[in-house]
N, C-alpha and C. Protein backbone atom coordinates (compact mmCIF):
# COMPACT_ATOMS: atom_id res chain seq x y z
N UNK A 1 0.84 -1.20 0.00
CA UNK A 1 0.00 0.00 0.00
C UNK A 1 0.87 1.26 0.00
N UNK A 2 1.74 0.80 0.86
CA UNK A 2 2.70 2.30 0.56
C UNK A 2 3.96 2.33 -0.67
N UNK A 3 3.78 1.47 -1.11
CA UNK A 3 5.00 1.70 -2.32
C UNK A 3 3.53 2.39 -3.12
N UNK A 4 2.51 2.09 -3.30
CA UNK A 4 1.66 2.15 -4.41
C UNK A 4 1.83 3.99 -4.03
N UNK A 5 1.16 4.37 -2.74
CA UNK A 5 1.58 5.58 -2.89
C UNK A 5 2.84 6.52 -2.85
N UNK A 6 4.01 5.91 -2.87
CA UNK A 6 5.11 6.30 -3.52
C UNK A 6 4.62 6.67 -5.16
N UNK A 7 4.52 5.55 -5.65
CA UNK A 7 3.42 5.78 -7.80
C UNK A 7 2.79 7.06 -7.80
N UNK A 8 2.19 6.71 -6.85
CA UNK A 8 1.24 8.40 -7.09
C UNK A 8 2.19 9.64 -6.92
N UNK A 9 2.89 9.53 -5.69
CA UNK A 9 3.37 10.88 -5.37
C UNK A 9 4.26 10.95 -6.58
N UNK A 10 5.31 10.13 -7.49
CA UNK A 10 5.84 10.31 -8.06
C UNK A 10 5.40 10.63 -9.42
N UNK A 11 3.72 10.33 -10.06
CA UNK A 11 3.38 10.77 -11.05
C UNK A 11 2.85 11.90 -10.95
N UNK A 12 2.67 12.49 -10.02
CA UNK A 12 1.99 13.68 -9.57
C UNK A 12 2.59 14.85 -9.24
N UNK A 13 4.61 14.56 -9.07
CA UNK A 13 5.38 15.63 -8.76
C UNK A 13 5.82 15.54 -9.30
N UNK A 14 7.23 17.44 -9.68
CA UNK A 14 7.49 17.42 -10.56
C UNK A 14 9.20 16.65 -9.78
N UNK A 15 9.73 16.33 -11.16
CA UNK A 15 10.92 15.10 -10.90
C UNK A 15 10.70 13.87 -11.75
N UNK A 16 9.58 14.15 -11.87
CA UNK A 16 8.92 12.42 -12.31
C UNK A 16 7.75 12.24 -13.31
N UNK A 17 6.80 13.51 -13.28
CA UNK A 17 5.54 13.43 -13.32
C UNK A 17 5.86 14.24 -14.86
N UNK A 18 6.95 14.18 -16.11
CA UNK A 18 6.86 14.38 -17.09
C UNK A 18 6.74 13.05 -17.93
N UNK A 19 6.24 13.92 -19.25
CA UNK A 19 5.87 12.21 -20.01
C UNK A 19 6.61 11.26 -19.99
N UNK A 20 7.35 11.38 -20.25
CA UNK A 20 8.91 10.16 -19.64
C UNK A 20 9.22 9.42 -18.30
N UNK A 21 8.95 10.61 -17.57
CA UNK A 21 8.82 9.62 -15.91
C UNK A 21 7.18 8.82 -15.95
N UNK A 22 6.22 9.30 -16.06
CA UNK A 22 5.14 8.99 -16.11
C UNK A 22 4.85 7.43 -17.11
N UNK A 23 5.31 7.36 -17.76
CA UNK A 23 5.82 6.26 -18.82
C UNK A 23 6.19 5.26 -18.35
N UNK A 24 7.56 5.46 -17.49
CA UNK A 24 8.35 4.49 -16.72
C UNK A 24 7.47 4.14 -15.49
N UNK A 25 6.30 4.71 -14.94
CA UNK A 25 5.80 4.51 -13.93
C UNK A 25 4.74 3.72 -14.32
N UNK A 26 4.15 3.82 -15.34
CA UNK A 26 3.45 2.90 -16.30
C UNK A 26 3.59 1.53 -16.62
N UNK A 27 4.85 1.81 -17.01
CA UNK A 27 5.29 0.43 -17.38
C UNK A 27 5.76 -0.53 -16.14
N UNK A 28 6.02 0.33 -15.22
CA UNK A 28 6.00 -0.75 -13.72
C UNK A 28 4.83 -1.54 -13.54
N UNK A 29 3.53 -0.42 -13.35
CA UNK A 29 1.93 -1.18 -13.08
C UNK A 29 1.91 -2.05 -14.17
N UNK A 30 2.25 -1.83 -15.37
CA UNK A 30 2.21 -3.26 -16.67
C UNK A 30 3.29 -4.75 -15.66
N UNK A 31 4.34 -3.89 -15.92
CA UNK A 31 5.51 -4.68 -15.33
C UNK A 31 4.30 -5.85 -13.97
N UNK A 32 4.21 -5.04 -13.14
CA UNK A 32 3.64 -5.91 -11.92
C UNK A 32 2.34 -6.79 -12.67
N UNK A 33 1.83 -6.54 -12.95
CA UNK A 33 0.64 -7.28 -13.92
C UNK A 33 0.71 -8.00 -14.57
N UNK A 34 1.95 -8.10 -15.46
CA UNK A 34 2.81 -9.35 -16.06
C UNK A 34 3.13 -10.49 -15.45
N UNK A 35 4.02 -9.73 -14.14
CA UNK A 35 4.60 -10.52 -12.58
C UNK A 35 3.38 -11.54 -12.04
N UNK A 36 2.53 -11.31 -11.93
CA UNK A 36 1.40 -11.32 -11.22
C UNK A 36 0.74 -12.71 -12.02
N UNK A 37 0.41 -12.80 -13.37
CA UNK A 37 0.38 -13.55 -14.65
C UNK A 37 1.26 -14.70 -14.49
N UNK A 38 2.13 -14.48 -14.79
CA UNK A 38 3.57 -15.56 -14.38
C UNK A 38 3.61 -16.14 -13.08
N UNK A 39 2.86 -15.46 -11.78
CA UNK A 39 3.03 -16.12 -10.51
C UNK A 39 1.58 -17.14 -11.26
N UNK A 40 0.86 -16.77 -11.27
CA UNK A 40 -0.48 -17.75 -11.59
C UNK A 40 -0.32 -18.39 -12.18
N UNK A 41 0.35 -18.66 -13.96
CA UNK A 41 0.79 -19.53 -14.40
C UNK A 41 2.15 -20.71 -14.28
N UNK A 42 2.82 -20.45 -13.15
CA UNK A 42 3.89 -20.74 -12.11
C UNK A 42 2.95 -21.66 -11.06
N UNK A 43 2.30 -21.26 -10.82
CA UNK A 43 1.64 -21.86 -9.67
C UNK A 43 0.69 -23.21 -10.09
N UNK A 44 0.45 -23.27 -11.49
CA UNK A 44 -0.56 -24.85 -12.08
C UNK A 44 0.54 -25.45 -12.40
N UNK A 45 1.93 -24.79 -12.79
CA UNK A 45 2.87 -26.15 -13.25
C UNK A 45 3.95 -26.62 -11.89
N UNK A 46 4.22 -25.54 -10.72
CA UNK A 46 4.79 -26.54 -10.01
C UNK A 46 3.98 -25.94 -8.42
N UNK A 47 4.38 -26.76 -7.77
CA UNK A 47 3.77 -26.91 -5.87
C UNK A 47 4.53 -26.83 -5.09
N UNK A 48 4.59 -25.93 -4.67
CA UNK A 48 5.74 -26.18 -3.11
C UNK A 48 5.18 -25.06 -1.52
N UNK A 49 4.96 -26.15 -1.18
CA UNK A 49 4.40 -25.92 0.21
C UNK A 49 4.89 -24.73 1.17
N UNK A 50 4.13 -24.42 1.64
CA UNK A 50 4.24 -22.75 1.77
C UNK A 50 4.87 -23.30 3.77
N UNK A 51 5.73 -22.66 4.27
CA UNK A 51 6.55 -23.16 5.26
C UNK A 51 5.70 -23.12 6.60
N UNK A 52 4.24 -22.74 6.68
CA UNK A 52 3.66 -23.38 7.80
C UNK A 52 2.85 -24.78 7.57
N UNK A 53 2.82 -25.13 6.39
CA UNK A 53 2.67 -26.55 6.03
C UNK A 53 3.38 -27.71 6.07
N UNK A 54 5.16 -26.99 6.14
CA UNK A 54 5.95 -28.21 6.48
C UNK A 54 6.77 -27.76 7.47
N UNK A 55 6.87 -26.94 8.00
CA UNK A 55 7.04 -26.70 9.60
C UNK A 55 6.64 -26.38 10.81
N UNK A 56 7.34 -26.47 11.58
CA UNK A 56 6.23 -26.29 12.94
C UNK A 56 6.49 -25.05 13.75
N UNK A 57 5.50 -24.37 12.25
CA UNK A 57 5.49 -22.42 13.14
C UNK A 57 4.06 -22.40 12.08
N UNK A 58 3.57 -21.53 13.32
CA UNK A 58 1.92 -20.94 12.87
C UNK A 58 1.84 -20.07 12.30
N UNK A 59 1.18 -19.75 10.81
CA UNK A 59 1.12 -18.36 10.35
C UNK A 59 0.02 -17.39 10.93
N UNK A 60 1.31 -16.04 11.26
CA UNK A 60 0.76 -14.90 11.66
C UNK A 60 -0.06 -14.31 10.96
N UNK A 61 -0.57 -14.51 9.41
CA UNK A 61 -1.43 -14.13 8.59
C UNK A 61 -2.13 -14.99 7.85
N UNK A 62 -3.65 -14.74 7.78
CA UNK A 62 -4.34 -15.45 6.59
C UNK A 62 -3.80 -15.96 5.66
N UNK A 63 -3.61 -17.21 5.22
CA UNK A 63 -2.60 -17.29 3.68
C UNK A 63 -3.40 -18.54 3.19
N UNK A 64 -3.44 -18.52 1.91
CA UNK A 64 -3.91 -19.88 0.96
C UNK A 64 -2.89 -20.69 1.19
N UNK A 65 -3.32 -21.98 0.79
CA UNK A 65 -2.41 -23.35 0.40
C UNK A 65 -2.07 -23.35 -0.53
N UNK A 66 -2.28 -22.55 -1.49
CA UNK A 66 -1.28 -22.62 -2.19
C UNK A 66 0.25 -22.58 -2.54
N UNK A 67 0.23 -22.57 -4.08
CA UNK A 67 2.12 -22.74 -4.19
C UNK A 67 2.74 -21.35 -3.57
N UNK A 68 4.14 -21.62 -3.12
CA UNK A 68 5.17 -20.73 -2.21
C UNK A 68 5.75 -20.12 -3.18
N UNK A 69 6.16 -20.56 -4.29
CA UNK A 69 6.94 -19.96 -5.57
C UNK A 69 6.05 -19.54 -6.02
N UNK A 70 6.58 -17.75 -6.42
CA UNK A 70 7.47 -16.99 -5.76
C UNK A 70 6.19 -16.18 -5.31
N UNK A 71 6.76 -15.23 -4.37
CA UNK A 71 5.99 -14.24 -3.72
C UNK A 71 5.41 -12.92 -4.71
N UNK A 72 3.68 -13.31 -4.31
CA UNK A 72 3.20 -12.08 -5.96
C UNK A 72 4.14 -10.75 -5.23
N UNK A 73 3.53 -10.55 -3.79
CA UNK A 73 3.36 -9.40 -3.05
C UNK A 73 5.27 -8.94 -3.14
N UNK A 74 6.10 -9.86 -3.57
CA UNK A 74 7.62 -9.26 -3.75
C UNK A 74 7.32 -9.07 -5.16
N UNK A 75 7.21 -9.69 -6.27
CA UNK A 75 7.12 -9.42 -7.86
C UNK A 75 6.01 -8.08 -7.97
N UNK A 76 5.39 -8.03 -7.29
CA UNK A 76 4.55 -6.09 -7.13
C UNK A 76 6.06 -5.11 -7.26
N UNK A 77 6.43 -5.34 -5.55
CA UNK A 77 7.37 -4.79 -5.23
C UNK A 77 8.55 -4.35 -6.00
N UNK A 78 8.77 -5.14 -6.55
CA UNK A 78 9.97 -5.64 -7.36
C UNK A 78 9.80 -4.99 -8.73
N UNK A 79 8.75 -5.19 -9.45
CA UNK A 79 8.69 -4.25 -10.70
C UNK A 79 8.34 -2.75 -10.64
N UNK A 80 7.65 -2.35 -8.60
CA UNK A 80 7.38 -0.79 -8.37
C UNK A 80 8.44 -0.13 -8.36
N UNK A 81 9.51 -0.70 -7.73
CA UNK A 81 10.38 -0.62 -7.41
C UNK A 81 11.57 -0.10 -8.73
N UNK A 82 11.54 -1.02 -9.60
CA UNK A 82 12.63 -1.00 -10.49
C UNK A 82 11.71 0.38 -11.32
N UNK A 83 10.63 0.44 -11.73
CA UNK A 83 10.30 1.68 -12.26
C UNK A 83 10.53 3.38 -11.69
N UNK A 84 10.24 3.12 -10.07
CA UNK A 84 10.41 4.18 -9.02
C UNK A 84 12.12 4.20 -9.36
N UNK A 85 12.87 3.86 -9.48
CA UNK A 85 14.37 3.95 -9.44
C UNK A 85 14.43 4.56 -10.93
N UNK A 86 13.71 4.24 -11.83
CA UNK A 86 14.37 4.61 -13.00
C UNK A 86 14.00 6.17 -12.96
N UNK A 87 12.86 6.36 -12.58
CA UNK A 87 11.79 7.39 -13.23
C UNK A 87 12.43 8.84 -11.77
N UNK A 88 12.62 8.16 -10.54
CA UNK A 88 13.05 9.06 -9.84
C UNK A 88 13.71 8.36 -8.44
N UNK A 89 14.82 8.38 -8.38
CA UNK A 89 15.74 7.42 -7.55
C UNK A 89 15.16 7.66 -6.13
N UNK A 90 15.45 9.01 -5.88
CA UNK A 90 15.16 8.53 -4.29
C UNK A 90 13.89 8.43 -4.11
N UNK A 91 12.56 7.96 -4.33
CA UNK A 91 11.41 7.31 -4.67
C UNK A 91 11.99 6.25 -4.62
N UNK A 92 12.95 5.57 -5.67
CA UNK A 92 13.23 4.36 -5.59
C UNK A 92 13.65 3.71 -4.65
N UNK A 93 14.73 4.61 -3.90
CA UNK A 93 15.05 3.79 -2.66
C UNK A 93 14.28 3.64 -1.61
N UNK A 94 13.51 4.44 -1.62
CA UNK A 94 12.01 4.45 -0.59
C UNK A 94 11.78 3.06 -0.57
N UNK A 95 11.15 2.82 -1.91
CA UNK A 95 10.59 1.48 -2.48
C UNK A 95 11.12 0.50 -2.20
N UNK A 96 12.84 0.19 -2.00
CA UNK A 96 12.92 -0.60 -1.87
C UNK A 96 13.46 -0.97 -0.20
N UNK A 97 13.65 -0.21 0.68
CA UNK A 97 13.36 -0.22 1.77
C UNK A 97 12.04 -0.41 2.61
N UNK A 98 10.79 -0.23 1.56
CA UNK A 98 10.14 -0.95 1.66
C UNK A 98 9.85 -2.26 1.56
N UNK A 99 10.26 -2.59 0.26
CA UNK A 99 10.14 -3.94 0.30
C UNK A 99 10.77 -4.68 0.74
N UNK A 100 11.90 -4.60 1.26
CA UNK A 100 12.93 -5.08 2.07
C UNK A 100 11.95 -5.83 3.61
N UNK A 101 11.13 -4.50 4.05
CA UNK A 101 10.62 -4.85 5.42
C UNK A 101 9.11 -5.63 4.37
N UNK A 102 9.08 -5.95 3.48
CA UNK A 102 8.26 -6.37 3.90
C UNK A 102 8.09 -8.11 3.52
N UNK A 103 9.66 -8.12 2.97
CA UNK A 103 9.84 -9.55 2.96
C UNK A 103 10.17 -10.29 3.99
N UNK A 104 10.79 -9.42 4.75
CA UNK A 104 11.08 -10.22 6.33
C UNK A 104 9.77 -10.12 7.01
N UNK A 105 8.78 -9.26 6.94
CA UNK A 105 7.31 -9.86 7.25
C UNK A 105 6.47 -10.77 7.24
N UNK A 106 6.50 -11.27 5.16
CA UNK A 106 6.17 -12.56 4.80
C UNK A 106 7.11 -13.62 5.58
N UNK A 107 8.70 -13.51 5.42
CA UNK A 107 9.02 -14.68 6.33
C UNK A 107 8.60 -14.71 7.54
N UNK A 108 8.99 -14.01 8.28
CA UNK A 108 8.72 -13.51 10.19
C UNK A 108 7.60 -14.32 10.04
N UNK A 109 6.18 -14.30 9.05
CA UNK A 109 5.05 -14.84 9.09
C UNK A 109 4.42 -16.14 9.34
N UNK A 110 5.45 -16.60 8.80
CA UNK A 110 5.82 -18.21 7.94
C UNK A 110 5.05 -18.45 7.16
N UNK A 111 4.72 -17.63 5.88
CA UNK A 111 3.94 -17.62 4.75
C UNK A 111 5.14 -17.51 3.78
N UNK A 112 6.28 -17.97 3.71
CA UNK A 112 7.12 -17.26 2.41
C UNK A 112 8.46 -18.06 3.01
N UNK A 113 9.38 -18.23 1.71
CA UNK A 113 10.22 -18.66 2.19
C UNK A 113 11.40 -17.48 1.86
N UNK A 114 12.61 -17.38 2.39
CA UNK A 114 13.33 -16.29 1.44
C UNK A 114 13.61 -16.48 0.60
N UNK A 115 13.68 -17.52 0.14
CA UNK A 115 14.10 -17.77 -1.59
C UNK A 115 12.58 -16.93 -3.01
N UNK A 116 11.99 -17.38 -1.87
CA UNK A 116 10.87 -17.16 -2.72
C UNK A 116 10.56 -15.71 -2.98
N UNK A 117 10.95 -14.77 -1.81
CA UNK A 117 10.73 -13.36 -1.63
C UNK A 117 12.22 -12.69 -3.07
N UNK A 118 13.06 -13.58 -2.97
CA UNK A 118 14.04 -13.37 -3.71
C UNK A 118 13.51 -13.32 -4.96
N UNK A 119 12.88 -14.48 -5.24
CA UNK A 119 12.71 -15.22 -7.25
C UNK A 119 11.93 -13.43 -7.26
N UNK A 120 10.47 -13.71 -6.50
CA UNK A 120 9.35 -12.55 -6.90
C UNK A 120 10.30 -11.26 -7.46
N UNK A 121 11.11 -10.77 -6.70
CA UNK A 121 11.50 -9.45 -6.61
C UNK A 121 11.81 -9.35 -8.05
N UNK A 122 12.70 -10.17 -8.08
CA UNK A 122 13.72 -10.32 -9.54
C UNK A 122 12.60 -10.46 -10.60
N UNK A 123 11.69 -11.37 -10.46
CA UNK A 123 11.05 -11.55 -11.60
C UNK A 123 10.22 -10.56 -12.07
N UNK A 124 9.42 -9.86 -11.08
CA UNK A 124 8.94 -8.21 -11.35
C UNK A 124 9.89 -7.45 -11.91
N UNK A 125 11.43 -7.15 -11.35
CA UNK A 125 12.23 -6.24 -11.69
C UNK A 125 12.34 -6.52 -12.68
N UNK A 126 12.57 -7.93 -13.58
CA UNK A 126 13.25 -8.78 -15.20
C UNK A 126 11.70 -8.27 -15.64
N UNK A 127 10.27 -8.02 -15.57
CA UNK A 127 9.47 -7.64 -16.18
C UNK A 127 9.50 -6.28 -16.77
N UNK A 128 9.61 -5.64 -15.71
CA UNK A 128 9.89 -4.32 -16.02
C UNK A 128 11.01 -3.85 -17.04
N UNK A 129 12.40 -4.53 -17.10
CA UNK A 129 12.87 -4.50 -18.09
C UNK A 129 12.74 -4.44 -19.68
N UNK A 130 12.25 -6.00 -19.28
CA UNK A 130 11.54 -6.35 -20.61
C UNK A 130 10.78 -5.28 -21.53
N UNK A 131 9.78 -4.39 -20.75
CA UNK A 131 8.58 -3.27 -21.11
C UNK A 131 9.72 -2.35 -21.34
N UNK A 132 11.10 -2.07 -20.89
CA UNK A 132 11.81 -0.84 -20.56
C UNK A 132 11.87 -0.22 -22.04
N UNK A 133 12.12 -0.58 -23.29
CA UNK A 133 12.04 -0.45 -24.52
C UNK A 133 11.00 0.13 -25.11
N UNK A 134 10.14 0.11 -24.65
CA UNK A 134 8.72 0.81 -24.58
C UNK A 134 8.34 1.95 -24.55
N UNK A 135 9.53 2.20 -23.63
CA UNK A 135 9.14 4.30 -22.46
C UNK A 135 9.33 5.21 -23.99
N UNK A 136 9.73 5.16 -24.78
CA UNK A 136 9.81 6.22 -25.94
C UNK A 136 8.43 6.38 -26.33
N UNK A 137 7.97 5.32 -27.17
CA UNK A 137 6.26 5.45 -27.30
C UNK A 137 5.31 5.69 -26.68
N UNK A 138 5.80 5.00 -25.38
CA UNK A 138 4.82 5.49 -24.38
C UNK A 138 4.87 6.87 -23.48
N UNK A 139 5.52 7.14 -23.77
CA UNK A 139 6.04 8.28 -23.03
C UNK A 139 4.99 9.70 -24.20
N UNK A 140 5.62 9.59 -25.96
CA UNK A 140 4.96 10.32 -26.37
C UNK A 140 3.11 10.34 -26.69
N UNK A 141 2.45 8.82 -26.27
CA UNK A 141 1.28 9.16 -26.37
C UNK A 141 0.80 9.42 -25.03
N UNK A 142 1.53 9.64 -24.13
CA UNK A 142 1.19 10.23 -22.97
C UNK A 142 0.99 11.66 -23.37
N UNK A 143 2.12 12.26 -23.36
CA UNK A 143 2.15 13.21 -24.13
C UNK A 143 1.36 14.04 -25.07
N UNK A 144 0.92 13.24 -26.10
CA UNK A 144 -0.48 13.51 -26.97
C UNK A 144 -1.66 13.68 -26.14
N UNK A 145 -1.95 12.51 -25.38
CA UNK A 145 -2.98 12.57 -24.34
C UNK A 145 -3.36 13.62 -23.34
N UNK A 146 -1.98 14.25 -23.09
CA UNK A 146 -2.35 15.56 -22.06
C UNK A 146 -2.37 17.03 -23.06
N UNK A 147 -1.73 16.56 -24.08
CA UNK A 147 -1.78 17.95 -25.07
C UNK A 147 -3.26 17.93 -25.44
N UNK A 148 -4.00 17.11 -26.02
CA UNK A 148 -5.09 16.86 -25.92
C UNK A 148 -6.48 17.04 -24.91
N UNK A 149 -5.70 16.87 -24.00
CA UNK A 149 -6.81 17.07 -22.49
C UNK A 149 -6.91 18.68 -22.20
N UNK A 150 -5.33 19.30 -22.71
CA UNK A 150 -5.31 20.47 -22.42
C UNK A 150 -6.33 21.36 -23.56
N UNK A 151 -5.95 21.03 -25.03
CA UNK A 151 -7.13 21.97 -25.74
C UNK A 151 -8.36 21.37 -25.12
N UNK A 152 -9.16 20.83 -25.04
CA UNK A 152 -10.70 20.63 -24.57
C UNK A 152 -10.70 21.46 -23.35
N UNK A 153 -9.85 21.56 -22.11
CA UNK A 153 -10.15 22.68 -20.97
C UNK A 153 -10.07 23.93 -21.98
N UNK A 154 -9.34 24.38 -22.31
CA UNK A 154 -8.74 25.45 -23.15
C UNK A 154 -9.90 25.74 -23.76
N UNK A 155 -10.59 25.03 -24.37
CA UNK A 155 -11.84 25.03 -24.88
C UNK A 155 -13.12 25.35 -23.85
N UNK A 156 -13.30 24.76 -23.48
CA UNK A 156 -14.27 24.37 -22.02
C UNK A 156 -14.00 26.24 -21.23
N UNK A 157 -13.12 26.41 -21.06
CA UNK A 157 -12.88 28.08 -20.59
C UNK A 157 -13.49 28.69 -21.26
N UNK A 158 -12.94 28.60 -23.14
CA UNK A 158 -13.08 30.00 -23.54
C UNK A 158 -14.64 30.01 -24.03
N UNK A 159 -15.81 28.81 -24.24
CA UNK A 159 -16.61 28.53 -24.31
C UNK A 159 -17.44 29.30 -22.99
N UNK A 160 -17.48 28.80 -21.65
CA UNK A 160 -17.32 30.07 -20.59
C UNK A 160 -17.44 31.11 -20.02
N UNK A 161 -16.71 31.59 -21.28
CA UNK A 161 -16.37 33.27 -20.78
C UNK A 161 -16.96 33.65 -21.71
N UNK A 162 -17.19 32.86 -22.83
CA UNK A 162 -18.18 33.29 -24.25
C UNK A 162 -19.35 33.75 -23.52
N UNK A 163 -19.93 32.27 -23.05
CA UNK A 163 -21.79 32.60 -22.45
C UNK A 163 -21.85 33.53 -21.42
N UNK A 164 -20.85 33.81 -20.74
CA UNK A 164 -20.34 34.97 -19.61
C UNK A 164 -20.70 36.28 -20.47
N UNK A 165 -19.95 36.54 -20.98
CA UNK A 165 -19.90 38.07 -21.94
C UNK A 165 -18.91 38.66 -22.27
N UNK A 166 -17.73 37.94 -21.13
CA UNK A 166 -16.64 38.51 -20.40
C UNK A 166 -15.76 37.55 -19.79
N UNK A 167 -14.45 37.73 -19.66
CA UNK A 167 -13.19 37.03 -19.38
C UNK A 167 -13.19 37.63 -17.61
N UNK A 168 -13.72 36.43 -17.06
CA UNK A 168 -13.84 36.96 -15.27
C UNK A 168 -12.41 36.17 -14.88
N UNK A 169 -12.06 36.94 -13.62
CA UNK A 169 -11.27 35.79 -12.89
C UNK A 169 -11.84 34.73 -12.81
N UNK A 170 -13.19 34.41 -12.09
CA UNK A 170 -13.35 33.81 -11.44
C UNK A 170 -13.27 32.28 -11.65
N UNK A 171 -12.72 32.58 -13.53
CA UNK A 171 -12.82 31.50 -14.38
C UNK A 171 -11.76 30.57 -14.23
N UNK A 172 -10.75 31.16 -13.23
CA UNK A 172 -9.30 30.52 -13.40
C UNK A 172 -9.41 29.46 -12.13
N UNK A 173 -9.92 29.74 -10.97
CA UNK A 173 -9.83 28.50 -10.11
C UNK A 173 -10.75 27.43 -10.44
N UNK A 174 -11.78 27.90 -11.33
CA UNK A 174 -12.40 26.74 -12.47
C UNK A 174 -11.31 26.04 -13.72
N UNK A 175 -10.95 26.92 -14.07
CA UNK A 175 -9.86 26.19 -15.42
C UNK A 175 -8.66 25.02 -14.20
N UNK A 176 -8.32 25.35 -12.92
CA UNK A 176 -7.09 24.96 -12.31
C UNK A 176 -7.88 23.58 -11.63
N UNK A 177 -9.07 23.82 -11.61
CA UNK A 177 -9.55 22.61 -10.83
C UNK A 177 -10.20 21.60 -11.83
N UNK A 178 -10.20 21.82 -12.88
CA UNK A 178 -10.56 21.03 -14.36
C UNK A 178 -9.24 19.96 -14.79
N UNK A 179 -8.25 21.53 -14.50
CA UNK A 179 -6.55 20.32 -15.03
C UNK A 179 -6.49 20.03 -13.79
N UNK A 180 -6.82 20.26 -13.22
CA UNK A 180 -5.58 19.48 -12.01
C UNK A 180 -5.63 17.53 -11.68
N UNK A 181 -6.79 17.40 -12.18
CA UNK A 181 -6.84 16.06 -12.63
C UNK A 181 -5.72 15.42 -13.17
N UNK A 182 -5.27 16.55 -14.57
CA UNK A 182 -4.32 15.57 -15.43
C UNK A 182 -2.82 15.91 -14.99
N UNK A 183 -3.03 16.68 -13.98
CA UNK A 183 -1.52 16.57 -13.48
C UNK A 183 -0.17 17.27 -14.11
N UNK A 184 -1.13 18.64 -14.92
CA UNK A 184 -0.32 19.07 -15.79
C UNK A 184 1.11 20.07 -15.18
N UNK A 185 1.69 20.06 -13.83
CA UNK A 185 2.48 20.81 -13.40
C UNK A 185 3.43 19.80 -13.22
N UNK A 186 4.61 19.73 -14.55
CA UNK A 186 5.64 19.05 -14.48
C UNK A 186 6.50 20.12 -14.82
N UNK A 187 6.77 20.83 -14.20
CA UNK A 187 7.75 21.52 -14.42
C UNK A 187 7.29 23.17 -14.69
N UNK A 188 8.61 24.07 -13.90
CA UNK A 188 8.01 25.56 -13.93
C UNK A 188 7.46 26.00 -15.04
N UNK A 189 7.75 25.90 -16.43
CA UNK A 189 7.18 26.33 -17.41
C UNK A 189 5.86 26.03 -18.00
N UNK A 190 5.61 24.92 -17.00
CA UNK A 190 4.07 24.37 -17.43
C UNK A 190 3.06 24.37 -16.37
N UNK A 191 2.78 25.10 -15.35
CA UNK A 191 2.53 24.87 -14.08
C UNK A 191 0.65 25.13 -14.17
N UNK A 192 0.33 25.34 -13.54
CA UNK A 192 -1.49 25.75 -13.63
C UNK A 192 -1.11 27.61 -13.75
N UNK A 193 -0.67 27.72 -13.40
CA UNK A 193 -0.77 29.66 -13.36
C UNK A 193 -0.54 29.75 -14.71
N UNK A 194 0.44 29.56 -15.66
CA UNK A 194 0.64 29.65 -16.72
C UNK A 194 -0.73 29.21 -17.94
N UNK A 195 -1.07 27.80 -17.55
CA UNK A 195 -1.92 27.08 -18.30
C UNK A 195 -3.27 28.13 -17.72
N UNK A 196 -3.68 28.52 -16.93
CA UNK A 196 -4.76 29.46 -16.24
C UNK A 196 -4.86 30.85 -17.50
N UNK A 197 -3.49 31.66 -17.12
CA UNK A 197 -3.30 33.03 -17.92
C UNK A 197 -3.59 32.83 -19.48
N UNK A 198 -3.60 31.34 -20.06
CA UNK A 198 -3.38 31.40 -21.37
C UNK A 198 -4.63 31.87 -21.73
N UNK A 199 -5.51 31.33 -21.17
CA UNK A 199 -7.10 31.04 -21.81
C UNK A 199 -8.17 32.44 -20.64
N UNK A 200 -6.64 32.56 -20.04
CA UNK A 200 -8.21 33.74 -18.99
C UNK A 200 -7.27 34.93 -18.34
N UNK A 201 -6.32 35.74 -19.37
CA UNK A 201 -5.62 36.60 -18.83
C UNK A 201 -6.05 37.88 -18.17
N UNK A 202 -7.34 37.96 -17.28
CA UNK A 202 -8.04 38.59 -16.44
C UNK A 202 -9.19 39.37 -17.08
N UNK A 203 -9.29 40.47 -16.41
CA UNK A 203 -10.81 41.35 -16.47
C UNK A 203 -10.52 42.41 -17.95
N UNK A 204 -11.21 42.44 -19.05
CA UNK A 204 -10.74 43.76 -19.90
C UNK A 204 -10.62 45.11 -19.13
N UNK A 205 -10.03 45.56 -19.62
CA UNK A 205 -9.72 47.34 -19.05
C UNK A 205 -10.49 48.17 -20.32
């Protein structure tokens, strides 16, 4: 839960939250979803008993009988992780000091073995790779997508101030609370004050 909101804070600030970081943060949630796929299809071809089934310690948490190989909840981790590092490092290391505690949890638990907390990590992180070839394309129809989002507000304003009569302020903490959805403040030159002045540069004189 808290790496996930590490994702957010990092698509949402600036450092990260340009089409390129946003991309790489993308392709993590793919990345983990892949991970996730592979644990399920991992899990009908082999079985291995999860360590309160063949030892004698009680698990501290709810857990299925199911297969031990590998841990989804490290292959999450593991591909949030490798994206948070690319897209904005110290995010990344957050992430993985997270996941660190939270593999000694699953073990501490006796739901996990460490090997298993090991395979997951890696195999999320080797997902994310895989997608890493990707961030160019994806990065520019991100890109398109918010250039896009931006004429329709842009629109949506000056439409507005049309049926108005008149270019009010009052139009701008409306235009800022329209984008602020898409998260368009990646950087000083693009911020809401700027994107605000374009379409509603105040009262006529």
């Amino acid at each position: 839960m808290l790496i996930a909101v590490l994702v957010v804070v990092a698509w949402s600030t600036p450092g990260s939250n340009s089409p390129i970081g946003r991309s790489e943060l993308l392709l993590g949630v793919l990345a983990a979803v892949g991970a996730l796929l592979l644990n399920l299809a991992l899990g009908h071809l082999y079985y291995r008993a999860r360590p309160f089934l063949v030892l004698d310690v009680r698990p501290l948490l709810p857990e299925a009988v199911d297969s031990s190989v590998f841990s989804d909840h490290l292959a999450v981790a593991g591909a949030v992780f490798a994206a948070l590092f690319v897209a904005r490092r110290t995010l990344g290391w957050s992430a993985l000091g997270l996941g660190v505690l939270l593999a000694i949890g699953r073990v501490g638990a006796g739901v996990q073995y460490p090997s298993d907390c090991l395979v997951g990590a890696a195999v999320g992180t080797a997902c994310f790779l895989v997608l890493l070839p990707l961030r160019s394309p994806s990065s520019r129809a991100i890109a398109a997508a918010v250039a896009s989002h931006e004429a329709i507000c842009g629109c949506i304003v000056k439409v507005q101030a049309s049926v108005l009569g008149r270019r009010s302020d009052a139009l701008t903490p409306l235009y800022v609370l329209r984008c602020s959805a898409a998260g368009w403040s990646s950087g000083p030159d693009r911020g809401f004050h700027r994107l605000a002045l374009r379409f509603n540069p105040g009262p006529r004189r």
